[in-house]
PDB file of N, CA and C in Angstrom:
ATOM      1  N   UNK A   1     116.647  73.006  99.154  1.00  0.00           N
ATOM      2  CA  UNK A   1     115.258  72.607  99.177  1.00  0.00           C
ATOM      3  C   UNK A   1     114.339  73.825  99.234  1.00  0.00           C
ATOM      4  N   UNK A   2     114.880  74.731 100.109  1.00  0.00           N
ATOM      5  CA  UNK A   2     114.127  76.081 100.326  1.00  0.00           C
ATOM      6  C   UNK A   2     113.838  76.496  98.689  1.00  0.00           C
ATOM      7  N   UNK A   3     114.888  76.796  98.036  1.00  0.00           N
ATOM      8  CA  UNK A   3     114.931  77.316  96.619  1.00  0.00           C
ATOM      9  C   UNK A   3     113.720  76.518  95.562  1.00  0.00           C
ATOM     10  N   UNK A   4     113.815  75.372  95.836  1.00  0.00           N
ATOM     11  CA  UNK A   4     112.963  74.612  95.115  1.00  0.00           C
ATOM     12  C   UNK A   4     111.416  75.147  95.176  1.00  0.00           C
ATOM     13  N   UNK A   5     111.225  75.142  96.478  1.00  0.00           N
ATOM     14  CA  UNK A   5     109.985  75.655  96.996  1.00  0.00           C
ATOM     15  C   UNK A   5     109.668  76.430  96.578  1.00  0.00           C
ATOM     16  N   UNK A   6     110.264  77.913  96.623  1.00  0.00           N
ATOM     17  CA  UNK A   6     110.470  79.425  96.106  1.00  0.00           C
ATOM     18  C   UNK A   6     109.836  79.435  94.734  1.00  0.00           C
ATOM     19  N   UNK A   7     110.496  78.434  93.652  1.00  0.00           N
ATOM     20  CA  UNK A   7     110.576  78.265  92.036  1.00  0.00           C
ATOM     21  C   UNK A   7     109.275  77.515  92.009  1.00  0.00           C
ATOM     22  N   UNK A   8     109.179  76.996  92.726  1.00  0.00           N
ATOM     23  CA  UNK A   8     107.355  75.871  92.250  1.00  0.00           C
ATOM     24  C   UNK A   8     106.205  77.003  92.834  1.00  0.00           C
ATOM     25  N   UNK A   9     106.191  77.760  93.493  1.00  0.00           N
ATOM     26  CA  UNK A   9     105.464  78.861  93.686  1.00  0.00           C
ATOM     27  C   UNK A   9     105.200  79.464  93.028  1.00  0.00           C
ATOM     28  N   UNK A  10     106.669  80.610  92.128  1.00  0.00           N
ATOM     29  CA  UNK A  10     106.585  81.176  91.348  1.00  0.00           C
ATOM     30  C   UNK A  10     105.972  80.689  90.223  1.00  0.00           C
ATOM     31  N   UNK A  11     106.105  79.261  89.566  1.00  0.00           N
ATOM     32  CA  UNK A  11     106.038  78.785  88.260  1.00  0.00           C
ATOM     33  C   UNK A  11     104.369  78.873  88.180  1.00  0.00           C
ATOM     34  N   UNK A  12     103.523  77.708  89.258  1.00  0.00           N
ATOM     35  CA  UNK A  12     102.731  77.647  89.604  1.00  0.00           C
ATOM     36  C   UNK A  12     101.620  78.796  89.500  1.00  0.00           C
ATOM     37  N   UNK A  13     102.374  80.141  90.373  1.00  0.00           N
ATOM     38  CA  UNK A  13     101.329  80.873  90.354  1.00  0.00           C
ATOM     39  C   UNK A  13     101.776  81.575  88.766  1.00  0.00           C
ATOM     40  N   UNK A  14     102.719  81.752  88.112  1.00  0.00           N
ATOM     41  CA  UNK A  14     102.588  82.532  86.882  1.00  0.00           C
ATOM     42  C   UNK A  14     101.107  81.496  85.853  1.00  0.00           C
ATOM     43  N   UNK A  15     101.480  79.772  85.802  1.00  0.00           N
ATOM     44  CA  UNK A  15     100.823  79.045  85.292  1.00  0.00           C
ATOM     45  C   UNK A  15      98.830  79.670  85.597  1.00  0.00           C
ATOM     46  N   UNK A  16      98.763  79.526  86.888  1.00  0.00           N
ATOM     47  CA  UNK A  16      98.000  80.204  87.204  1.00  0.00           C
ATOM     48  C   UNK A  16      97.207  81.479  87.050  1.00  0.00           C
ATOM     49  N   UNK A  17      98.209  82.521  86.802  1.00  0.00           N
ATOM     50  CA  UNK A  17      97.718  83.566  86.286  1.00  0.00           C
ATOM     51  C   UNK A  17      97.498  83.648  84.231  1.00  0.00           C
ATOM     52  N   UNK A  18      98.514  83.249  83.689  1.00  0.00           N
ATOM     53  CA  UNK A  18      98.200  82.494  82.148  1.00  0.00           C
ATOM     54  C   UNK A  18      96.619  81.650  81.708  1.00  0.00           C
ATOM     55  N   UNK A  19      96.515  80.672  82.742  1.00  0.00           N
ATOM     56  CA  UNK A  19      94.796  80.058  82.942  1.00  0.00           C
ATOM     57  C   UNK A  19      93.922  81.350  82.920  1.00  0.00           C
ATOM     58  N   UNK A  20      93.921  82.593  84.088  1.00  0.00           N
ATOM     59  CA  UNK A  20      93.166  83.139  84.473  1.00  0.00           C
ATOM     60  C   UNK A  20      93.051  84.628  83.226  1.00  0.00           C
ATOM     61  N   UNK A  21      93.904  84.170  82.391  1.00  0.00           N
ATOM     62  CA  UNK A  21      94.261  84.741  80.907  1.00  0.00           C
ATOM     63  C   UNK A  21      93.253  84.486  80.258  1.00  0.00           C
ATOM     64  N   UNK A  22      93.831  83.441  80.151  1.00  0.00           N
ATOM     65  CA  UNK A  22      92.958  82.347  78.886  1.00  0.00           C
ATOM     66  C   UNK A  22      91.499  82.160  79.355  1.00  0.00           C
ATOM     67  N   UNK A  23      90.856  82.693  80.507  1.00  0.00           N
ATOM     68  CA  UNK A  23      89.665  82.176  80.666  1.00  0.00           C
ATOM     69  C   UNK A  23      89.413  80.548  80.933  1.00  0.00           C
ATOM     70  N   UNK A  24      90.405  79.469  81.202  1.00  0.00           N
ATOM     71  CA  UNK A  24      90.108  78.579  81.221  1.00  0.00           C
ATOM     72  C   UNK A  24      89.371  77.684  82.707  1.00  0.00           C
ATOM     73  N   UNK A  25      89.405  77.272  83.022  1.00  0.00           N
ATOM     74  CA  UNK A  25      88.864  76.389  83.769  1.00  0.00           C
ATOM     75  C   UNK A  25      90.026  76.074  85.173  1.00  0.00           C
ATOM     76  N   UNK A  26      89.330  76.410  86.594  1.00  0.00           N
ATOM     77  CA  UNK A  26      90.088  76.740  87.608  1.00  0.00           C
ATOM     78  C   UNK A  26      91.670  75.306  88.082  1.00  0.00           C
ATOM     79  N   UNK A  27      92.411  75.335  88.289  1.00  0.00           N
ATOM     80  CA  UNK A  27      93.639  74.455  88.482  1.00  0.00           C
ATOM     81  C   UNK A  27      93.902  74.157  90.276  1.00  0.00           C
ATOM     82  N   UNK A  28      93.291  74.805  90.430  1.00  0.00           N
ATOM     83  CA  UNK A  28      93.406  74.994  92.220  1.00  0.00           C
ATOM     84  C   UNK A  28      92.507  73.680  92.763  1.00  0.00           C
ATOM     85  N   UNK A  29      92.983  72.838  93.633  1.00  0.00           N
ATOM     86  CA  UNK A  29      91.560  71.942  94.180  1.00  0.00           C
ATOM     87  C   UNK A  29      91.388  72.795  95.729  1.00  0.00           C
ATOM     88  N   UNK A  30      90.171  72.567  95.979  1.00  0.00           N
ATOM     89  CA  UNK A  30      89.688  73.054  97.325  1.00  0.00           C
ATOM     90  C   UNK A  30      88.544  72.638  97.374  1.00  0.00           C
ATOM     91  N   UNK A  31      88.188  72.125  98.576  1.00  0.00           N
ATOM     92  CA  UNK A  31      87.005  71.553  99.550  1.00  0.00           C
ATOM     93  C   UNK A  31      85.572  72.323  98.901  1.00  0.00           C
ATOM     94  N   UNK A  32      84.545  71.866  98.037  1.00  0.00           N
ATOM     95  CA  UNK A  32      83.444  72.766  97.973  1.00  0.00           C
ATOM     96  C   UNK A  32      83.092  73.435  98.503  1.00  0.00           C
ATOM     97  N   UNK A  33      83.014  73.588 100.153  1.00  0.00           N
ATOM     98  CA  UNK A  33      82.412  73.964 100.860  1.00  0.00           C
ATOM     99  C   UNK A  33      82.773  75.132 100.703  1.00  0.00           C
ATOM    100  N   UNK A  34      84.337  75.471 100.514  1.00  0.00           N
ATOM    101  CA  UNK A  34      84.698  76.705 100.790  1.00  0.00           C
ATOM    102  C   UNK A  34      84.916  77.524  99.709  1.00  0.00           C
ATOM    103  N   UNK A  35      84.420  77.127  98.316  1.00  0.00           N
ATOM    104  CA  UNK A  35      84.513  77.949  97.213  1.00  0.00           C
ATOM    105  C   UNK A  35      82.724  78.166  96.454  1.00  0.00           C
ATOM    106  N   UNK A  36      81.797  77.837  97.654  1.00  0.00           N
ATOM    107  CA  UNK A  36      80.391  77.594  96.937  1.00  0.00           C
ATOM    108  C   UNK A  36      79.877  79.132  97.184  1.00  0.00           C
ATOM    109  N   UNK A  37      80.588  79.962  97.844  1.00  0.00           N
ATOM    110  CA  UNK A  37      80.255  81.398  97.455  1.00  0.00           C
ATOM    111  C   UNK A  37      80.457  82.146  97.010  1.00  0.00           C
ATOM    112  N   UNK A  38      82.109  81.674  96.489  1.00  0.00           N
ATOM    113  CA  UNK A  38      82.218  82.541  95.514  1.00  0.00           C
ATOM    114  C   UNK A  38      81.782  81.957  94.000  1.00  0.00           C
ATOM    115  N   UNK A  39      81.524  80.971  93.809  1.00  0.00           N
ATOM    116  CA  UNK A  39      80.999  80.632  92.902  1.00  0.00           C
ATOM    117  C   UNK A  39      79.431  81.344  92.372  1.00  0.00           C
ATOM    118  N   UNK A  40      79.104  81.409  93.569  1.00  0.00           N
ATOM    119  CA  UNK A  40      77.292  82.241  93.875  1.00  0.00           C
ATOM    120  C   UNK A  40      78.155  83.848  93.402  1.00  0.00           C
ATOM    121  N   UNK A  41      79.108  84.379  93.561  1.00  0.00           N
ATOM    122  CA  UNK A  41      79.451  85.647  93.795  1.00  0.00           C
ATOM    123  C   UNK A  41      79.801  85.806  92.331  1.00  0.00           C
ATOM    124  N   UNK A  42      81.090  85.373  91.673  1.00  0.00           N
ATOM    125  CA  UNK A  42      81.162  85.528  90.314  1.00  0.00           C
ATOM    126  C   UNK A  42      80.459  84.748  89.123  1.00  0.00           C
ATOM    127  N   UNK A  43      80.327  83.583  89.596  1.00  0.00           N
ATOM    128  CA  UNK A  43      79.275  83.040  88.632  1.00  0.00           C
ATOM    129  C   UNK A  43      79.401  82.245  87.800  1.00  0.00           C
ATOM    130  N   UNK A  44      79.464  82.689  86.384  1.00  0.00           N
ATOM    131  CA  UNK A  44      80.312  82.379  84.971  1.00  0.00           C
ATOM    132  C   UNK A  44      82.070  82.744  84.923  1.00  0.00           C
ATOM    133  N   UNK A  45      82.384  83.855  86.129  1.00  0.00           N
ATOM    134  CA  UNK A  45      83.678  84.270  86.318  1.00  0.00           C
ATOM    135  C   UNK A  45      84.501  83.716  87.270  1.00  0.00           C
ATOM    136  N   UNK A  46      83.942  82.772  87.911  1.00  0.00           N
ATOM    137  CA  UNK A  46      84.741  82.021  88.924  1.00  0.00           C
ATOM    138  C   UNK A  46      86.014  81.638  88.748  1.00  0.00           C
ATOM    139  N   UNK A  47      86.049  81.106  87.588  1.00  0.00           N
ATOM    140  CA  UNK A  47      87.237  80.043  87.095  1.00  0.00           C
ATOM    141  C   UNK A  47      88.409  81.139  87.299  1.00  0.00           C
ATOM    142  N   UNK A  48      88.148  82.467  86.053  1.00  0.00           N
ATOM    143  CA  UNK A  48      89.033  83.746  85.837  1.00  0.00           C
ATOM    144  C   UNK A  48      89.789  84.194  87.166  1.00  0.00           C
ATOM    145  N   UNK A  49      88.283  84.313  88.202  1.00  0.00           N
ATOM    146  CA  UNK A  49      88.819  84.805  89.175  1.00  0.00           C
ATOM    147  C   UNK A  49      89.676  84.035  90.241  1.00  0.00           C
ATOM    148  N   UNK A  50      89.465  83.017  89.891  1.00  0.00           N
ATOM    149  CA  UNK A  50      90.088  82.096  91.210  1.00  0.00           C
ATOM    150  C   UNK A  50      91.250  81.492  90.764  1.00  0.00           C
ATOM    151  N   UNK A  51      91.449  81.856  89.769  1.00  0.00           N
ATOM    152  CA  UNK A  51      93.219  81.462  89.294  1.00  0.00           C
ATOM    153  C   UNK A  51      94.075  82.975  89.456  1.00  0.00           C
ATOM    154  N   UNK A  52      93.409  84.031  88.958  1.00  0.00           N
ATOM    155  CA  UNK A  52      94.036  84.976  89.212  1.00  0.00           C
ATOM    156  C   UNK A  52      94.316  85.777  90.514  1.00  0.00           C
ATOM    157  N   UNK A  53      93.468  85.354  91.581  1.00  0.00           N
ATOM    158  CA  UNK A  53      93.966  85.554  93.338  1.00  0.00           C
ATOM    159  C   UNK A  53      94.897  84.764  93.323  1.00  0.00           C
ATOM    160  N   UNK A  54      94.966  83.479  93.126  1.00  0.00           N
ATOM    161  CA  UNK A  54      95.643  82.557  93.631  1.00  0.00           C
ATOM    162  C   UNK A  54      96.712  82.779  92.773  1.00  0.00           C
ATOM    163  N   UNK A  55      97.124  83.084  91.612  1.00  0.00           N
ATOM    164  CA  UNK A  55      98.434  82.911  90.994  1.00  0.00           C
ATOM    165  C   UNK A  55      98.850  84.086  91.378  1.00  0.00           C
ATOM    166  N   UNK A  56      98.264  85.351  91.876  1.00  0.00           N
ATOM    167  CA  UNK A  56      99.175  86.570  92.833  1.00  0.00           C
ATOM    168  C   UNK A  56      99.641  86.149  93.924  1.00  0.00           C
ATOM    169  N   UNK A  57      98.621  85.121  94.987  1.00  0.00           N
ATOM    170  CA  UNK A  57      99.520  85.250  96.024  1.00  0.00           C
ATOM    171  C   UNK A  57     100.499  84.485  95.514  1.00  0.00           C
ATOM    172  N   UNK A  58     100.335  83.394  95.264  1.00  0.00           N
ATOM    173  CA  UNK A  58     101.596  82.070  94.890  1.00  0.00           C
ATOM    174  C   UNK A  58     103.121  83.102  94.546  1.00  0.00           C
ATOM    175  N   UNK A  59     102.635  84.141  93.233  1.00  0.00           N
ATOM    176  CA  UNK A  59     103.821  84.540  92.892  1.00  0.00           C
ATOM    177  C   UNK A  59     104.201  85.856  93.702  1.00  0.00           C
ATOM    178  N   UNK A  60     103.593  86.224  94.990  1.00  0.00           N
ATOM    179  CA  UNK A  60     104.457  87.436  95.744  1.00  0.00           C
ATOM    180  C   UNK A  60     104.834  86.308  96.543  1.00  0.00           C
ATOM    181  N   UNK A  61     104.102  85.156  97.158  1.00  0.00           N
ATOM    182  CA  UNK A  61     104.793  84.368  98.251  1.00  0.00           C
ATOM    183  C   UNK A  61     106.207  83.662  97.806  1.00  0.00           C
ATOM    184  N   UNK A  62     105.883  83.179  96.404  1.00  0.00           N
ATOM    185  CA  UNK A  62     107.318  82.423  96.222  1.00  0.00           C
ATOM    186  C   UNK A  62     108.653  83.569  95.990  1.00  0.00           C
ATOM    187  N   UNK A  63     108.737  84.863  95.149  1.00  0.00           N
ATOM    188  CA  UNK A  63     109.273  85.746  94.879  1.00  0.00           C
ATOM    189  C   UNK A  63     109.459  86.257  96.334  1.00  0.00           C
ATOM    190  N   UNK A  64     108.921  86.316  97.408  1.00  0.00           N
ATOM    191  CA  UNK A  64     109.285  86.967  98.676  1.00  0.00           C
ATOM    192  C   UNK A  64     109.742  85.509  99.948  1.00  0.00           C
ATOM    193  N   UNK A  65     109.628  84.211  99.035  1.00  0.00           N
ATOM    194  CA  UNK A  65     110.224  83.282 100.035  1.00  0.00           C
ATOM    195  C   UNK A  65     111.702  83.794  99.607  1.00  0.00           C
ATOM    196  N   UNK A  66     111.803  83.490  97.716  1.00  0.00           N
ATOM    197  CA  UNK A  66     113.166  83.463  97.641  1.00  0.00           C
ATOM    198  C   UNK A  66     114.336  84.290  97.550  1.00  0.00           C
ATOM    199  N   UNK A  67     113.854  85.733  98.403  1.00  0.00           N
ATOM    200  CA  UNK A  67     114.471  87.023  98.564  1.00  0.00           C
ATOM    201  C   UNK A  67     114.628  86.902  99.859  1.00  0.00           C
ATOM    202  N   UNK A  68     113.760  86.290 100.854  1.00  0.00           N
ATOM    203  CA  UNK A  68     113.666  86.073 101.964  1.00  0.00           C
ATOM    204  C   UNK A  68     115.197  84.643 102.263  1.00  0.00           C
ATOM    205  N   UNK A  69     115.095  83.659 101.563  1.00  0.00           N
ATOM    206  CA  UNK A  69     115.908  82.633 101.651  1.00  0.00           C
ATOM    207  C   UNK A  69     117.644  82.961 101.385  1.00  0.00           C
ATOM    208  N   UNK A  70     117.547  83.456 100.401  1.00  0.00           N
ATOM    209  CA  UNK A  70     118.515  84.200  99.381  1.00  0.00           C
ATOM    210  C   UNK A  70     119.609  85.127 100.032  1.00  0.00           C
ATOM    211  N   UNK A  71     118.647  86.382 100.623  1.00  0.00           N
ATOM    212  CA  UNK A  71     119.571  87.513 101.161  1.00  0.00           C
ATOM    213  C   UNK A  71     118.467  87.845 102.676  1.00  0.00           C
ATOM    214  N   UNK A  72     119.208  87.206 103.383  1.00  0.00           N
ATOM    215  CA  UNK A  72     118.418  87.131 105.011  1.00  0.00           C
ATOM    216  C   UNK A  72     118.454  88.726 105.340  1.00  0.00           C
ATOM    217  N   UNK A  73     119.297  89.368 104.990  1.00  0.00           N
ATOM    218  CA  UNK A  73     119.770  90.083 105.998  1.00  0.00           C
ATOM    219  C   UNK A  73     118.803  91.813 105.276  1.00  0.00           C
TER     220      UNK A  73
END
């Protein structure tokens, strides 16, 4: 199950970073409240930017769950 986790991270955030490629339109949901400044901050670049934070962490977190899961030691 751990492994599974690991791989939907990785996939996710690569998917994520491909969007933040393409310029397309953000994939992430989150509460307005907490994305209405950066929206004020990048602007027209929001979308770019907020797939491409998020598909880095996704893919060091899943790549360092499943090194972490993998080889403990």
């Amino acid at each position: 199950m751990e492994n599974i986790i690991g791989v939907l991270l990785v996939v996710h955030g690569v998917y994520s970073l491909y969007r933040s490629y393409k310029g397309t339109e953000t994939i992430h949901w989150e509460l307005p409240a907490t994305t209405y400044i950066f929206e004020k901050i990048f602007g027209k670049n929001f979308d770019k930017w907020h797939n491409f934070f998020w598909g880095t962490i996704e893919v060091i977190l899943g790549v360092g769950f499943l090194i972490y899961i993998n080889f403990p030691d």
